[in-house]
Protein backbone atom coordinates (compact mmCIF):
# COMPACT_ATOMS: atom_id res chain seq x y z
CA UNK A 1 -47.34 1.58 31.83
CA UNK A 2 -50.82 1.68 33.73
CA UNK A 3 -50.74 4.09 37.03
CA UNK A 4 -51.42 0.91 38.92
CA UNK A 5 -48.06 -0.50 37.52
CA UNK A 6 -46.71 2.18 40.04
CA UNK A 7 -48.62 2.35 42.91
CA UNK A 8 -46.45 0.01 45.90
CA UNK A 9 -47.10 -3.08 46.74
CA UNK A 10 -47.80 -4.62 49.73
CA UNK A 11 -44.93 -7.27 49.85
CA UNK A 12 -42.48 -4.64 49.56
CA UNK A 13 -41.29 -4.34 53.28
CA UNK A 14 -42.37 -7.91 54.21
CA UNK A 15 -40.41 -8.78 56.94
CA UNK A 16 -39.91 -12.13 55.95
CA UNK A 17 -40.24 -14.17 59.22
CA UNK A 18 -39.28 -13.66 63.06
CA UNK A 19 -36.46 -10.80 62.81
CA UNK A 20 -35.99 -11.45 59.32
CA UNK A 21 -35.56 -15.11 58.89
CA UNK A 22 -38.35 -17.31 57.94
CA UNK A 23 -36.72 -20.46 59.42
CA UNK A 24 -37.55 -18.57 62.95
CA UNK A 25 -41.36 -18.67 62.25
CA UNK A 26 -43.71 -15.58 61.46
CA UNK A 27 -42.80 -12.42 61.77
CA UNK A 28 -44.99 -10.08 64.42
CA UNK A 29 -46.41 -7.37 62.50
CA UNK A 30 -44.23 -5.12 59.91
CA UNK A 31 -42.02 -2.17 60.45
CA UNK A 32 -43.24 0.89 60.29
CA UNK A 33 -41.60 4.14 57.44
CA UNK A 34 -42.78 7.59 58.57
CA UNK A 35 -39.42 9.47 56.30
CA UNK A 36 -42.18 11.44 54.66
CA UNK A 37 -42.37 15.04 56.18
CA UNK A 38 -46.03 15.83 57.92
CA UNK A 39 -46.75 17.94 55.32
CA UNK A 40 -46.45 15.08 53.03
CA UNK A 41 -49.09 15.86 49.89
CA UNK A 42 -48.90 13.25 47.60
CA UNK A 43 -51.36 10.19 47.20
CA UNK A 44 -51.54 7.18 49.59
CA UNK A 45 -52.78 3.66 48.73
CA UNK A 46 -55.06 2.46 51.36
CA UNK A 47 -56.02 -1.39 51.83
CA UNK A 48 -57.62 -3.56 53.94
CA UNK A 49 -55.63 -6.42 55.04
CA UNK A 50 -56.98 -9.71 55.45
CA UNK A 51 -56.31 -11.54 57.97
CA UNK A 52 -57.39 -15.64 58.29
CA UNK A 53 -58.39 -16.87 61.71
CA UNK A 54 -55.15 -17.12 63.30
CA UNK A 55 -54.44 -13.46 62.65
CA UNK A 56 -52.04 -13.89 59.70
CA UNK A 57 -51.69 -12.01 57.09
CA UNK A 58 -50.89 -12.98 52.93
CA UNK A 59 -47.72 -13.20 53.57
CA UNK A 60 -47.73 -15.32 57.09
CA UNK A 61 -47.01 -12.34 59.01
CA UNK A 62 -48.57 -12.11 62.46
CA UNK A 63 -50.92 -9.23 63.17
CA UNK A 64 -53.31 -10.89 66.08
CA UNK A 65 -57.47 -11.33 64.93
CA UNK A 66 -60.21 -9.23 66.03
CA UNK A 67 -61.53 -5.88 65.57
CA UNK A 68 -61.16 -3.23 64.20
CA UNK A 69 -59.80 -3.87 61.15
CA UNK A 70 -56.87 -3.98 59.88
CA UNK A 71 -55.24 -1.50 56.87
CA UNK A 72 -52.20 -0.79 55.02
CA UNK A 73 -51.50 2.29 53.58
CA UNK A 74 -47.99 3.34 51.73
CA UNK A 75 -46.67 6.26 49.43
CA UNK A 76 -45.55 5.85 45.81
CA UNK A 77 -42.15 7.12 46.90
CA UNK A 78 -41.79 4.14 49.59
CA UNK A 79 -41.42 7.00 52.48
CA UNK A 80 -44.90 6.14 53.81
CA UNK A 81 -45.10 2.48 54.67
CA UNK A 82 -47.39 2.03 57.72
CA UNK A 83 -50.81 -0.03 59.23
CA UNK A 84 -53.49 1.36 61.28
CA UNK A 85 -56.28 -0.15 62.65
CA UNK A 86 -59.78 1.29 62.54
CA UNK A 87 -63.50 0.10 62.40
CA UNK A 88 -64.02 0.93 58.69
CA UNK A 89 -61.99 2.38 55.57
CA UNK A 90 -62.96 6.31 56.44
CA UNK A 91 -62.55 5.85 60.10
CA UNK A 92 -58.34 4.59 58.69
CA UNK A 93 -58.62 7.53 56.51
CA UNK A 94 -59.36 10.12 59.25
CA UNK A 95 -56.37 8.46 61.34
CA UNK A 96 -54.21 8.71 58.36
CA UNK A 97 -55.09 12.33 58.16
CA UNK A 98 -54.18 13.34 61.52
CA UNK A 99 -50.49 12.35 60.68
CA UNK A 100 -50.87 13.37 56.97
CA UNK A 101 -53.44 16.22 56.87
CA UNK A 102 -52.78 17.27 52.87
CA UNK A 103 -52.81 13.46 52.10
CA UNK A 104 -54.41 12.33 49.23
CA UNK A 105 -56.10 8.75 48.59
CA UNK A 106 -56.20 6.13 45.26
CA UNK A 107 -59.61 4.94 45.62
């Protein structure tokens, strides 16, 4: 098993449609998992999302379009699950670290 076998994935806590059922149309934005203490330590994977011109994202979950950027990040455990937006990937990371200062980043 490669270490990117375990890093999470970023259809884990799809919400699956308007409060959870896709027949209702897209769901706004995902929820968000701060169970991780502050002085959480561990390593966070941090992506940009993409987002197509109606502001949807991979999985047809509705995020609005428009700067700044969108970005996921999320903990191995599944206790940090969370987006932040912010004009550039070190500008995310900063924000990240304000809530997480002993984070740690994949690259």
């Amino acid at each position: 098993m490669s270490a990117t076998d375990t890093l999470p994935n970023y259809k884990t806590h799809d919400p699956l449609g308007w409060c959870g059922d896709p027949k209702r149309g897209a769901a706004l934005g995902r929820p968000t998992i701060h169970d991780a203490p502050d002085t959480f330590c561990g390593r966070l994977v941090l992506r940009k999302v993409r987002l197509d011109s109606g502001g949807y994202d991979e999985n047809g979950t509705y995020f609005g379009w428009g700067p700044p950027a969108l970005y996921w990040y999320a903990s191995e455990s599944g206790d940090i699950d969370a987006m932040v937006r912010a004009d550039s990937r070190e500008k995310a990371r900063e924000k990240i670290l304000e809530k997480y200062p002993s984070a740690r980043f994949y690259r």
